[in-house]
C-alpha atoms as a PDB file:
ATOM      1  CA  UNK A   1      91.686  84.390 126.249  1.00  0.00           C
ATOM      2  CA  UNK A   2      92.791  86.343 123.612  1.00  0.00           C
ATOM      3  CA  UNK A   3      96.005  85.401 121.461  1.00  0.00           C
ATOM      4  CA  UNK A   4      98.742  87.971 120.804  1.00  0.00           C
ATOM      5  CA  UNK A   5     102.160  87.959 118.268  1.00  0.00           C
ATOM      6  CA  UNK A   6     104.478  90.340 119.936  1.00  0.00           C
ATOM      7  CA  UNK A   7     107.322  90.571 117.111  1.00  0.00           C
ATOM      8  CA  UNK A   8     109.850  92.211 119.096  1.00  0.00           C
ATOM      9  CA  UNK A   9     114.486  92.143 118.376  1.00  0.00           C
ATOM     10  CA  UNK A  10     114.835  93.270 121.732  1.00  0.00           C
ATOM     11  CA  UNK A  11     114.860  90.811 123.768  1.00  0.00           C
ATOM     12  CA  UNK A  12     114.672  92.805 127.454  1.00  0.00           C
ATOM     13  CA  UNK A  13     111.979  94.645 126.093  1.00  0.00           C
ATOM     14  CA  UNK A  14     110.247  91.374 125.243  1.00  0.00           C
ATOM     15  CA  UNK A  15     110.965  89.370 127.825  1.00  0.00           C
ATOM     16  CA  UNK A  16     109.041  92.543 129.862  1.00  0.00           C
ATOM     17  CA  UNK A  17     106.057  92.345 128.097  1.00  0.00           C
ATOM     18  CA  UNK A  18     105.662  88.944 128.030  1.00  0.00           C
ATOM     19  CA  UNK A  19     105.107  89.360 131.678  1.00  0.00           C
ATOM     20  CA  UNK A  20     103.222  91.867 131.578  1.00  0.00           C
ATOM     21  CA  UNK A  21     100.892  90.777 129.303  1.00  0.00           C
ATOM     22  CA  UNK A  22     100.607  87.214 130.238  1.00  0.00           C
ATOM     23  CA  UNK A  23      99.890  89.024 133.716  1.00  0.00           C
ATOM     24  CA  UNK A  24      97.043  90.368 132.253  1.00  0.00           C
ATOM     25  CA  UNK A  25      95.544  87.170 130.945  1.00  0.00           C
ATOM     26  CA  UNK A  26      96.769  87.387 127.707  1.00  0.00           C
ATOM     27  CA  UNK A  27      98.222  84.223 125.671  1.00  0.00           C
ATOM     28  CA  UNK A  28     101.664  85.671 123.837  1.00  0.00           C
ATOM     29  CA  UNK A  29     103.912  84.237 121.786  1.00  0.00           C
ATOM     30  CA  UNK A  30     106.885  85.760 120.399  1.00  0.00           C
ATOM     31  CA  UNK A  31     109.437  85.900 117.773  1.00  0.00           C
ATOM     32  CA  UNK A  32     112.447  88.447 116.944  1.00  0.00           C
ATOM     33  CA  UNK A  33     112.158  88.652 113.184  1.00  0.00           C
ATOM     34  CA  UNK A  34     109.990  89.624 110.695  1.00  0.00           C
ATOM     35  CA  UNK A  35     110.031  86.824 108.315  1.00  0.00           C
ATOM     36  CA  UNK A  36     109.186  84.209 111.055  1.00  0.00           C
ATOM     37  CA  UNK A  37     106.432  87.022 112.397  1.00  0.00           C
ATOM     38  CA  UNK A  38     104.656  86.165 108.794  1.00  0.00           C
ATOM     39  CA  UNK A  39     105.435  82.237 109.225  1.00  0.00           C
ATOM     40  CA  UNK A  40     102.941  82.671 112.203  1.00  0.00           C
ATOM     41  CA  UNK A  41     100.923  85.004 111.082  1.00  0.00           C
ATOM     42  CA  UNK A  42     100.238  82.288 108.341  1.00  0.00           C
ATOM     43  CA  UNK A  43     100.065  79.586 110.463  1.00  0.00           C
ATOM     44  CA  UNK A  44      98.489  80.127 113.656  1.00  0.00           C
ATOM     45  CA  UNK A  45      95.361  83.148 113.734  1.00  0.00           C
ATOM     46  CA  UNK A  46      95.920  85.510 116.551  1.00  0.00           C
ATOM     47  CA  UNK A  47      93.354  88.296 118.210  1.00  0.00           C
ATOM     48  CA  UNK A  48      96.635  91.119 117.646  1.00  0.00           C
ATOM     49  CA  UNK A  49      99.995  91.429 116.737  1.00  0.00           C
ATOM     50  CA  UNK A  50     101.965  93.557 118.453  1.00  0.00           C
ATOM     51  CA  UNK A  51     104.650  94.592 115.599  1.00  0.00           C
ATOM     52  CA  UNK A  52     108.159  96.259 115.983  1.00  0.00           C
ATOM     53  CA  UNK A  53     109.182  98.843 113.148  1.00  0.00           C
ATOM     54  CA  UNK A  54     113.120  98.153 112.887  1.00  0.00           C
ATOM     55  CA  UNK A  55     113.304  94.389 112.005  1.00  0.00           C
ATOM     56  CA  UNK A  56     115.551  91.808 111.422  1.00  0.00           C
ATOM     57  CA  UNK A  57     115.453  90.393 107.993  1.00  0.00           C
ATOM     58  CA  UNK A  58     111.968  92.287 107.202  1.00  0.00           C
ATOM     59  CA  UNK A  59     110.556  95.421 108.781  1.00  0.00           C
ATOM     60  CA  UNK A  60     107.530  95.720 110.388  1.00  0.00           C
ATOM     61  CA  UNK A  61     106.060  97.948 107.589  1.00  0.00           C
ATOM     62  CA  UNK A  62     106.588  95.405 105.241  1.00  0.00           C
ATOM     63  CA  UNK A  63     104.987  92.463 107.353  1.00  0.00           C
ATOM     64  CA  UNK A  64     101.890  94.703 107.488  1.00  0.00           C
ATOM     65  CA  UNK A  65     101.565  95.497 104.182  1.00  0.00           C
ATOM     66  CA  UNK A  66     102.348  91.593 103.391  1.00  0.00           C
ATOM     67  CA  UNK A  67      99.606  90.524 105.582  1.00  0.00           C
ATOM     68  CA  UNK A  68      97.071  92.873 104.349  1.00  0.00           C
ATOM     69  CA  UNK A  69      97.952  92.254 100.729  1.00  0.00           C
ATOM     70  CA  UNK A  70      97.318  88.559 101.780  1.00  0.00           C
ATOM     71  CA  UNK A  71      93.914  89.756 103.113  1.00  0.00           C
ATOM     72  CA  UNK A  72      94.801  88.794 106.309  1.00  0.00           C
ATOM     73  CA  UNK A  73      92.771  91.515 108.718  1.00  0.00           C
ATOM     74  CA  UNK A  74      94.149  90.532 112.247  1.00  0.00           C
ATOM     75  CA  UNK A  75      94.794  93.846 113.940  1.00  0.00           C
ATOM     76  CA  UNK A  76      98.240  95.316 114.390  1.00  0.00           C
ATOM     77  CA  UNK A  77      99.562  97.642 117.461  1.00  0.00           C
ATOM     78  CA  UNK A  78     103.251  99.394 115.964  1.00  0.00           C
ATOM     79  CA  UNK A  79     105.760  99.470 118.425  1.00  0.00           C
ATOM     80  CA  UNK A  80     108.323 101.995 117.592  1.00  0.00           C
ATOM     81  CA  UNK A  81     111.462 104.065 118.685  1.00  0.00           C
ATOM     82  CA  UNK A  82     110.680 106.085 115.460  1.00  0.00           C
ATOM     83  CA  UNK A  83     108.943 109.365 116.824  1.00  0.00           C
ATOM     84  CA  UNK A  84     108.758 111.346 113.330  1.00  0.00           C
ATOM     85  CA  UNK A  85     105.140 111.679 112.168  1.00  0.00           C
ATOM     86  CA  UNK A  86     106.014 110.492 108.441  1.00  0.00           C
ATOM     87  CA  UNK A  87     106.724 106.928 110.118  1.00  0.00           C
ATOM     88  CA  UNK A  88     103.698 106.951 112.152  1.00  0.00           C
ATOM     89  CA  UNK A  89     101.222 108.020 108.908  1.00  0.00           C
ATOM     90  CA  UNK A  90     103.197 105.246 106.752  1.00  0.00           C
ATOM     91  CA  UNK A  91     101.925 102.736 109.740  1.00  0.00           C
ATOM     92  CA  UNK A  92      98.659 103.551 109.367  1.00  0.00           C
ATOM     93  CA  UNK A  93      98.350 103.472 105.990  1.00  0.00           C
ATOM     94  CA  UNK A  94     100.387 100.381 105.683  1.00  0.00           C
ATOM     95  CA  UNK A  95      97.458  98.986 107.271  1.00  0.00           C
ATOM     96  CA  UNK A  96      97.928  99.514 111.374  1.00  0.00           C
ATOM     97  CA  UNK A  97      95.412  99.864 113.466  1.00  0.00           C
ATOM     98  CA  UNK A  98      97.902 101.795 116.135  1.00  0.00           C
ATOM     99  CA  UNK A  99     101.081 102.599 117.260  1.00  0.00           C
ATOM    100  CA  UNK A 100     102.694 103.437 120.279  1.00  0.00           C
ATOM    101  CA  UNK A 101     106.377 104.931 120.790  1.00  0.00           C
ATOM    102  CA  UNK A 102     109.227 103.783 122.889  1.00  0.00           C
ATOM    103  CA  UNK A 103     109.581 104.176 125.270  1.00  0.00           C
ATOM    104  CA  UNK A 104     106.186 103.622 127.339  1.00  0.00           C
ATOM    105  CA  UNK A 105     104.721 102.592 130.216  1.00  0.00           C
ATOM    106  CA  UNK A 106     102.526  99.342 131.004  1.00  0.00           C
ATOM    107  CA  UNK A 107      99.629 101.531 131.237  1.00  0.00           C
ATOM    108  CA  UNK A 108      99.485 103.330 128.109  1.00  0.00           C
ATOM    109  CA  UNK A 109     100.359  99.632 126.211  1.00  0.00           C
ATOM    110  CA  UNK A 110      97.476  98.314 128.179  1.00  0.00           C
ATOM    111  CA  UNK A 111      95.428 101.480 127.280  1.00  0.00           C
ATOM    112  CA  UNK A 112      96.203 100.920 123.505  1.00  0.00           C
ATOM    113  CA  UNK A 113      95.733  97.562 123.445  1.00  0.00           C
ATOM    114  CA  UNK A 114      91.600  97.613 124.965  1.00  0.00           C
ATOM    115  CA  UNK A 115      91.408 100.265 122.822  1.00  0.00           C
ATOM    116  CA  UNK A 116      91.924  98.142 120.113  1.00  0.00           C
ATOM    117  CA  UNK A 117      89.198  95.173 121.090  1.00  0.00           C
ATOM    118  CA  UNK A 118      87.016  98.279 121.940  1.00  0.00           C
ATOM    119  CA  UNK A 119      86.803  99.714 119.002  1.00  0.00           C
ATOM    120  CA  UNK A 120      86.621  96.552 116.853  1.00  0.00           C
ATOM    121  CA  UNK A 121      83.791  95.415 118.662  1.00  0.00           C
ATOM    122  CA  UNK A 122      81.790  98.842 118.441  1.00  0.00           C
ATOM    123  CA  UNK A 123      82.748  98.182 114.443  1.00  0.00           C
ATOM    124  CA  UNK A 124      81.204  94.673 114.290  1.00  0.00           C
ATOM    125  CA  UNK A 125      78.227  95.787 116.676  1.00  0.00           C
ATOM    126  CA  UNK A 126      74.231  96.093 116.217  1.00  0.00           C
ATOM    127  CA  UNK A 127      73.245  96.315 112.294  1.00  0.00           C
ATOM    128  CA  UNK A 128      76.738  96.317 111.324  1.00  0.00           C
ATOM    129  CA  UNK A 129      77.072  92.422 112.556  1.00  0.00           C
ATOM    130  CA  UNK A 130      73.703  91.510 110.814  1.00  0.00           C
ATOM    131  CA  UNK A 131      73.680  93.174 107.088  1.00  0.00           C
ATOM    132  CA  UNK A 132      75.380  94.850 104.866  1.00  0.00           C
ATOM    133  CA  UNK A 133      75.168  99.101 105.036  1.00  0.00           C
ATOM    134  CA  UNK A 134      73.721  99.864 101.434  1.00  0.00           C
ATOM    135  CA  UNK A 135      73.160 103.222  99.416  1.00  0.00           C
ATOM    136  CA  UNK A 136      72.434 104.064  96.218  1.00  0.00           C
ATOM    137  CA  UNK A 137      73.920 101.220  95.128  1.00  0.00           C
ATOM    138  CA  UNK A 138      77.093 100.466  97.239  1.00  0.00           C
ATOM    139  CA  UNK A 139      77.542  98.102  99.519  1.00  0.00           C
ATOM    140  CA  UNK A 140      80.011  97.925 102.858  1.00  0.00           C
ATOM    141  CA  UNK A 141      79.656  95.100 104.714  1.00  0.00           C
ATOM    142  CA  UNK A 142      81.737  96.292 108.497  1.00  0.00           C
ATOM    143  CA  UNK A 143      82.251  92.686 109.665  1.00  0.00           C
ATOM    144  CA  UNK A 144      84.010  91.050 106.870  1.00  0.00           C
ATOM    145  CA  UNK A 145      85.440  94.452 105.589  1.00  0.00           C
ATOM    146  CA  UNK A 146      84.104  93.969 101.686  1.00  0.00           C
ATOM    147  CA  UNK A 147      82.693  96.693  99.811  1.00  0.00           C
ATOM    148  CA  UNK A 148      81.139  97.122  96.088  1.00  0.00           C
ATOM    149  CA  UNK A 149      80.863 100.592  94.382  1.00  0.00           C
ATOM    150  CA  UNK A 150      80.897 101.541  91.127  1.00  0.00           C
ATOM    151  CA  UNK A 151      84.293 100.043  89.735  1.00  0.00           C
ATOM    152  CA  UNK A 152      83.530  96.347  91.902  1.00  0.00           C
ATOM    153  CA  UNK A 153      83.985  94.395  94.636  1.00  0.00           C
ATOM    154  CA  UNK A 154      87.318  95.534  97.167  1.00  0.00           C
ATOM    155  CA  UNK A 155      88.541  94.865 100.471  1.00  0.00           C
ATOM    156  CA  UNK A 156      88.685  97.972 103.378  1.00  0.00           C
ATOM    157  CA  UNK A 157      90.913  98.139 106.041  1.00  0.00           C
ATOM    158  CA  UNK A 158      89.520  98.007 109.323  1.00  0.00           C
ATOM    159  CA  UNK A 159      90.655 101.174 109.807  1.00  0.00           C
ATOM    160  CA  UNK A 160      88.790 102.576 106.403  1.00  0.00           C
ATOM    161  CA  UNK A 161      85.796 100.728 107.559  1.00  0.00           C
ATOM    162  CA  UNK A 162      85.682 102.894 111.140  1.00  0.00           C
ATOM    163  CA  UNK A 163      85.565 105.929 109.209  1.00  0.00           C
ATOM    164  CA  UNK A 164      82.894 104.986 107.047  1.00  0.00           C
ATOM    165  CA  UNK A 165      80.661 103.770 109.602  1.00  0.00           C
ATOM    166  CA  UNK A 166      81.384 107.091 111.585  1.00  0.00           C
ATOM    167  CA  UNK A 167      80.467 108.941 109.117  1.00  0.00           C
ATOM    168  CA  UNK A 168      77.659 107.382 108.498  1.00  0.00           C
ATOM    169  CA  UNK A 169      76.506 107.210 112.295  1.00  0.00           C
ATOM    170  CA  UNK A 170      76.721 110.874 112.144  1.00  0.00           C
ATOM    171  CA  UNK A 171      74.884 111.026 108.497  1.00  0.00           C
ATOM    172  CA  UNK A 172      74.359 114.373 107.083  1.00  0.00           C
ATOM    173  CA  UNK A 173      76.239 116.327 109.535  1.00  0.00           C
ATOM    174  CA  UNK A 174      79.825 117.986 109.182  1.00  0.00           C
ATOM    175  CA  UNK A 175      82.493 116.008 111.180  1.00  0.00           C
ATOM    176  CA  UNK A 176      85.862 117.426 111.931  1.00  0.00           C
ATOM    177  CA  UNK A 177      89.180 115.566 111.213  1.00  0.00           C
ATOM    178  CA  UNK A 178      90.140 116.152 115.003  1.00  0.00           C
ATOM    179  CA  UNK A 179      86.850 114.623 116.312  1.00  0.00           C
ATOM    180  CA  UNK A 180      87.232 111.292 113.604  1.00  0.00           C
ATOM    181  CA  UNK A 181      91.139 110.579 114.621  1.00  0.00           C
ATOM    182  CA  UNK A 182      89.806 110.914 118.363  1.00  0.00           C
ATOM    183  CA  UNK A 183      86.690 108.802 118.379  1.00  0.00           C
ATOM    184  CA  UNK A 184      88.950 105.897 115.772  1.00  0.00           C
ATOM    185  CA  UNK A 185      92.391 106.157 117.533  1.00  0.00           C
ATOM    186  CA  UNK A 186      90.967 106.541 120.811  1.00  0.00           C
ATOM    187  CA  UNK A 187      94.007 109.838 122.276  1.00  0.00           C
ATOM    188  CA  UNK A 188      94.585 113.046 121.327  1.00  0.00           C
ATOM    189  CA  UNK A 189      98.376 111.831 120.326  1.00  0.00           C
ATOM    190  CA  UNK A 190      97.869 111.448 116.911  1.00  0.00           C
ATOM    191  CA  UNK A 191     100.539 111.889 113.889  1.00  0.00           C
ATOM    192  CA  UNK A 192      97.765 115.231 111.987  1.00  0.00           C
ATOM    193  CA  UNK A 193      95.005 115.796 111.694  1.00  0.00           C
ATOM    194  CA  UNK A 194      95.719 115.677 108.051  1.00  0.00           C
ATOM    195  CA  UNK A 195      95.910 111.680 108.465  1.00  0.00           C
ATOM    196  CA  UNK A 196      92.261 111.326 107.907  1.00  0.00           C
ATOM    197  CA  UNK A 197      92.693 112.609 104.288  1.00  0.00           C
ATOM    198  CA  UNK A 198      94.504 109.819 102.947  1.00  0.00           C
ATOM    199  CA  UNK A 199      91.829 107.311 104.189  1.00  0.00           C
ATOM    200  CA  UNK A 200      89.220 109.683 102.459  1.00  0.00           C
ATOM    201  CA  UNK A 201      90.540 109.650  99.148  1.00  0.00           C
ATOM    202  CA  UNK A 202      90.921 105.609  99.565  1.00  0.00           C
ATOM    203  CA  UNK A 203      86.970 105.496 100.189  1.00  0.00           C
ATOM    204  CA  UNK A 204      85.809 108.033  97.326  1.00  0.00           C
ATOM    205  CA  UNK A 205      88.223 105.982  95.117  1.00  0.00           C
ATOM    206  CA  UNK A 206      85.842 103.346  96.272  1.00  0.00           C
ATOM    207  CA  UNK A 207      82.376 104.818  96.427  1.00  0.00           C
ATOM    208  CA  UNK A 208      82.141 107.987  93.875  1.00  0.00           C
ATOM    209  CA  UNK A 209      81.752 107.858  90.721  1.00  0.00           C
ATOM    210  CA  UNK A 210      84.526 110.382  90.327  1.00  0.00           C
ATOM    211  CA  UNK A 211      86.615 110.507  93.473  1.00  0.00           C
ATOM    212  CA  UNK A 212      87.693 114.500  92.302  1.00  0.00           C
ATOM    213  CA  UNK A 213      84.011 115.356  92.480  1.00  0.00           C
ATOM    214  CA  UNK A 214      82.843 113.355  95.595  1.00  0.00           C
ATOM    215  CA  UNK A 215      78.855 113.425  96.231  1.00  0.00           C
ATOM    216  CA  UNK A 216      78.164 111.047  99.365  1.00  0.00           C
ATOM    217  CA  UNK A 217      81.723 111.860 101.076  1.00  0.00           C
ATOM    218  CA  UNK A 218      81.776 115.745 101.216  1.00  0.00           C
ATOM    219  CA  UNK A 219      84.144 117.837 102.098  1.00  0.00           C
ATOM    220  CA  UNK A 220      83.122 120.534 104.468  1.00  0.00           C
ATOM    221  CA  UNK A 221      85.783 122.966 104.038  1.00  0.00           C
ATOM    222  CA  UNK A 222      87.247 124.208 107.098  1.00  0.00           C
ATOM    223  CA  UNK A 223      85.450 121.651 109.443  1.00  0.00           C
ATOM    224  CA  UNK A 224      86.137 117.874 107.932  1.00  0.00           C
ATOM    225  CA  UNK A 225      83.881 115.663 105.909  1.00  0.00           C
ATOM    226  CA  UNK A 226      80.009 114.864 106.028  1.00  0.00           C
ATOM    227  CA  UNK A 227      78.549 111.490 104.696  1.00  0.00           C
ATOM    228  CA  UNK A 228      75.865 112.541 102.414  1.00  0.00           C
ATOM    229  CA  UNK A 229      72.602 110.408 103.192  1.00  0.00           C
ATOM    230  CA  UNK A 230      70.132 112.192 100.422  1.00  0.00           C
ATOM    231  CA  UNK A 231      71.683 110.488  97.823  1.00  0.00           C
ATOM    232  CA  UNK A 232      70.637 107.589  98.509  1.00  0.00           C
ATOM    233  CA  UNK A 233      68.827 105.371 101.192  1.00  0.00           C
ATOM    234  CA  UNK A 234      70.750 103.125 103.390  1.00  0.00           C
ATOM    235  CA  UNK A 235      68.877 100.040 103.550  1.00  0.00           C
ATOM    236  CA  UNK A 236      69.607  96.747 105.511  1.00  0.00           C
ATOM    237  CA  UNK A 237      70.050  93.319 104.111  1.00  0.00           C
ATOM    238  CA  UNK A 238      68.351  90.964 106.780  1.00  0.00           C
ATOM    239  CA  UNK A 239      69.965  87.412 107.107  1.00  0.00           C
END
């Protein structure tokens, strides 16, 4: 059964989807504020956190950034009346997984929701569960979300970690910033296609040796990006 946080001020909405979900099978607990959202977070681990923007006492940005500042990686769904795409773009970055606007249907929070567990599982799947991804080098590890390139050790988002291992699945050929936010947010709804970009420059800050002249994350102008294999040869780490 998995455990969600559904951090929610209005309390007809929430009282709604508690229904719903627990309908569903789900195990939900759920507070109105942002600073006891974090007291649980802390406290008790949970499979997804279903987060409001406006808060009480602390918004819902801040919470995720707190969490993932804390290194806490547990995945986060936005729920917000907010429909401008600056304040879906700052969710992501802030560390989100997804987001979904108000108001919705059951369906399309259901939708959101597997597609969550989906993709997570396809991240920690086959060699990806087993080893480290290495080359030239550099080290990303899609399970626990650590990486090492040139400048040290850091911690990915899960969300930086799907486009690296995309890239990589699809090594040496040019991928398109429509066909990444599609196959990592799982709709066609997203804020730009320009979103990608800022989780680009996070990974060549990462991986290059200078970001401004990137070698293994190209830039294919007019298409998207291509993850350069030639430079160096992924190898596995076996347990």
């Amino acid at each position: 059964m998995k455990k969600l946080l559904l951090v929610e001020d209005d309390q007809n909405l929430a009282e709604g989807l508690l229904l719903i979900l627990k309908s569903k099978g789900y195990e939900v607990r759920h507070v109105s504020d942002g600073s006891r959202a974090l007291t649980e977070i802390r406290n008790v681990p949970f499979d997804l956190v279903l987060l409001d923007i406006m808060l009480p006492l602390l918004d819902g940005i801040s919470v995720c950034k707190t969490m993932r500042a804390e290194g806490d990686t547990t995945p986060v769904l936005f729920i917000t009346a907010r429909d401008e795409r600056e304040n879906k773009i700052e969710g992501l970055l802030a560390g989100g997984d997804d987001y979904i606007t108000k108001p919705f249907d059951t369906d399309e929070l259901l939708a959101r929701i597997h597609g969550i567990f989906r993709r997570i599982s396809w991240l920690e799947t086959e060699r990806s569960n087993n080893s480290a991804y290495k080359f030239d080098g550099r080290t990303i590890n899609f399970r626990t979300l650590e990486a090492t390139g040139p400048n040290g050790k850091f911690r990915l988002s899960r969300k930086e970690c799907m486009v690296v291992k995309y890239l990589v699945e699809q090594a040496g050929e040019a991928v398109s910033r429509d066909q990444l936010l599609d196959a990592l947010w799982g709709y066609q709804n997203f804020p730009t296609s320009r979103t990608v970009d800022n989780f680009i420059l996070k990974i060549r800050k990462i991986f290059e040796n200078d970001p401004k002249k990137p070698v293994y994350f190209e830039t294919i102008r007019g298409i998207g990006y291509r993850f350069n294999s030639n430079k160096g040869k992924p190898q596995e780490r076996r347990n």
